[in-house]
C-alpha atoms as a PDB file:
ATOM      1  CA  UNK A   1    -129.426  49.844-232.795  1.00  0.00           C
ATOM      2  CA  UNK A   2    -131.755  47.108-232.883  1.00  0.00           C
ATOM      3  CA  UNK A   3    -133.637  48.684-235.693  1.00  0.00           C
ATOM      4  CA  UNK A   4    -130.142  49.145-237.458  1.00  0.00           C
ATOM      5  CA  UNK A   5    -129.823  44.985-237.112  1.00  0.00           C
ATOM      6  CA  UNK A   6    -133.612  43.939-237.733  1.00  0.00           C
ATOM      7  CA  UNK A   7    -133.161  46.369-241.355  1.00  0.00           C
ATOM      8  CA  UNK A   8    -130.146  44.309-242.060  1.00  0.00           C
ATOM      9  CA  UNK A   9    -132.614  41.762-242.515  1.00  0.00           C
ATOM     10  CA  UNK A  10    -131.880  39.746-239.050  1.00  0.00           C
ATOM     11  CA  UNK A  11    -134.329  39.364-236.472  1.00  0.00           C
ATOM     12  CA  UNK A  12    -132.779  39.493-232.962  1.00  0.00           C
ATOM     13  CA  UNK A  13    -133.379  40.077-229.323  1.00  0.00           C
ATOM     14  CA  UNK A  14    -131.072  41.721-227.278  1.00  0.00           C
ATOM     15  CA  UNK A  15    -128.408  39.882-225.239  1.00  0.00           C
ATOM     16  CA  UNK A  16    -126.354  42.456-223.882  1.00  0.00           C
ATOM     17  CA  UNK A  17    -126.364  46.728-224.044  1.00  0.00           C
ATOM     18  CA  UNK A  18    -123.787  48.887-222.801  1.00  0.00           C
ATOM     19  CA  UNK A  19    -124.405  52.974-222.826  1.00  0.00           C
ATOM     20  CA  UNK A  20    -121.924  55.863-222.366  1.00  0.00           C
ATOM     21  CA  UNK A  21    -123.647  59.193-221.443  1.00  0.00           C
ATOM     22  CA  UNK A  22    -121.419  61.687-222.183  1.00  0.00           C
ATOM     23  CA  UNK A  23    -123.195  64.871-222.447  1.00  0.00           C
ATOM     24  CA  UNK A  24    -126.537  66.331-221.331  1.00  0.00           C
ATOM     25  CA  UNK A  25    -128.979  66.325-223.910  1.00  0.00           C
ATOM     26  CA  UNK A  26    -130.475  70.290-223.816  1.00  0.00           C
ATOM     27  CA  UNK A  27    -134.871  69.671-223.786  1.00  0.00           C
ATOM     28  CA  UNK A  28    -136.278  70.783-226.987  1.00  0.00           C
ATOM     29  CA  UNK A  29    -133.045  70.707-229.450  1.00  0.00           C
ATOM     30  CA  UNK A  30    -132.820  68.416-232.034  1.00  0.00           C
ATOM     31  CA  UNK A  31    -130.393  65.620-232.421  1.00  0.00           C
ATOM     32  CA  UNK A  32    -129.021  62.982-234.427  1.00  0.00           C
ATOM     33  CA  UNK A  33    -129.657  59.210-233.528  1.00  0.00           C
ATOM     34  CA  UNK A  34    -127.448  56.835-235.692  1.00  0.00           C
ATOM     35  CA  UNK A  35    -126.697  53.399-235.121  1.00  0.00           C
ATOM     36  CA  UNK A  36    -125.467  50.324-237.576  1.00  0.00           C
ATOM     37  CA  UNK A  37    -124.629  47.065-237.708  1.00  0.00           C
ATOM     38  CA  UNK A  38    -120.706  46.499-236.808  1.00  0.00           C
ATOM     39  CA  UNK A  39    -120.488  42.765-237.145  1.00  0.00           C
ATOM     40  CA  UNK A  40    -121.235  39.602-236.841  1.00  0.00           C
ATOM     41  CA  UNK A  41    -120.322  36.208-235.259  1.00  0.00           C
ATOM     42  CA  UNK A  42    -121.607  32.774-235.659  1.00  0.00           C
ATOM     43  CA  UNK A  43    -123.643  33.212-232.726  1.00  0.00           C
ATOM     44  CA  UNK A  44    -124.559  37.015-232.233  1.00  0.00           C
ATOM     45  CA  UNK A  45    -124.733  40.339-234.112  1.00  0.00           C
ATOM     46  CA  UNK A  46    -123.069  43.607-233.430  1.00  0.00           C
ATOM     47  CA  UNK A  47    -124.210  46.699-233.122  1.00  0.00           C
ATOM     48  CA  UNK A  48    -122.983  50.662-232.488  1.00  0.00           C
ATOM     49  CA  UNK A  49    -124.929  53.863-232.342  1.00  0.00           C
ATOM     50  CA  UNK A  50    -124.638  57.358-231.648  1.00  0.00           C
ATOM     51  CA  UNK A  51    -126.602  60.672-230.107  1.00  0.00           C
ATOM     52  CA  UNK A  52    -124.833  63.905-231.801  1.00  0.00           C
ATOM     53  CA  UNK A  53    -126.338  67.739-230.344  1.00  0.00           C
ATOM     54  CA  UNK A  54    -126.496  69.746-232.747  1.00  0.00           C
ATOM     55  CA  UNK A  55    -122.453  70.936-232.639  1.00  0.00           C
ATOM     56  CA  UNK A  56    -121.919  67.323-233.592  1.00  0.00           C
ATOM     57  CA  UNK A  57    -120.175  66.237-230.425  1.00  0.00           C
ATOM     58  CA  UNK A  58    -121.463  62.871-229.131  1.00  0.00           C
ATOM     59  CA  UNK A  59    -123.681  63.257-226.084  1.00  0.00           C
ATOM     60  CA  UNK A  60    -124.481  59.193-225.985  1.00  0.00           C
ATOM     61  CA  UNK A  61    -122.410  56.337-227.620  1.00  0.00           C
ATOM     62  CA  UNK A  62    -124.065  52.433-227.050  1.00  0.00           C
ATOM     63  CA  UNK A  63    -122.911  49.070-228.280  1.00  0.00           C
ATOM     64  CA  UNK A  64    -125.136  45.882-228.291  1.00  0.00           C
ATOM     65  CA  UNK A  65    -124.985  42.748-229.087  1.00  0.00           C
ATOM     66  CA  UNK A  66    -127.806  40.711-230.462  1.00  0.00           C
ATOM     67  CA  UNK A  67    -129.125  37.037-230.351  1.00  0.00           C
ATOM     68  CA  UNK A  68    -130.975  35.721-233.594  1.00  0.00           C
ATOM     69  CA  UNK A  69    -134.305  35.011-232.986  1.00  0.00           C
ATOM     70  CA  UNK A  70    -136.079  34.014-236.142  1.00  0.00           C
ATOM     71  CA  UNK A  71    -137.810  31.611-234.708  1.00  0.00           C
ATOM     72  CA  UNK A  72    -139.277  33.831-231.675  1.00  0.00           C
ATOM     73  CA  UNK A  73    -140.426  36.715-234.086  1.00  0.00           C
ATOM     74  CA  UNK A  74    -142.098  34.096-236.645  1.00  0.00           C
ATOM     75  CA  UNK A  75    -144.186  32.595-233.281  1.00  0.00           C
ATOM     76  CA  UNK A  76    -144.889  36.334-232.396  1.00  0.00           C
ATOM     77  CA  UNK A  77    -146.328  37.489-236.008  1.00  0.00           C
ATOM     78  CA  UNK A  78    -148.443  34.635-236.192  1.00  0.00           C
ATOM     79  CA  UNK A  79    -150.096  35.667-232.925  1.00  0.00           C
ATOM     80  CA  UNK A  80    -150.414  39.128-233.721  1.00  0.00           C
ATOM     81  CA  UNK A  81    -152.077  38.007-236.908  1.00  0.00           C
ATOM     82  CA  UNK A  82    -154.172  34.951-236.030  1.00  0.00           C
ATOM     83  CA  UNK A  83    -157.953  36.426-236.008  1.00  0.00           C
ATOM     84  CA  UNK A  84    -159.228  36.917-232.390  1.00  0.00           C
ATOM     85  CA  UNK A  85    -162.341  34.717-230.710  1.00  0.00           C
END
């Protein structure tokens, strides 16, 4: 999910998760991950994602919601790319 908000061009940390295991996921069997973003308030950003097995049925639904954090990701680039002593 958060990669679902950060390529809708925000950059956010997360304030609060919330995860639903429904199913067992079976080792070794593929399965798809999708998440978006599901909205948006003055203050936070919204997000929902899935885990489907292979059948399609949902073994994990998750919604989040996100703090913008532009400011906290611009500090952390510029330390990851500021030339070592």
């Amino acid at each position: 999910m958060g990669l679902a908000v950060f390529y809708s061009g925000y950059r956010a940390v997360t304030a609060n998760m919330s995860v639903d295991y429904r199913k067992p996921i079976p080792l070794g069997q593929r399965v798809t991950i999708q998440a978006e973003m599901s909205g948006k308030t003055e203050r936070r950003i919204l997000a929902r994602g899935e885990i489907l097995l292979p059948d399609g049925s949902v073994a994990v639904s998750a919604t989040g919601m996100y703090a913008e954090a532009k400011l906290f990701f611009d500090k952390i680039a510029g330390q990851l790319l500021e030339p070592k002593e």
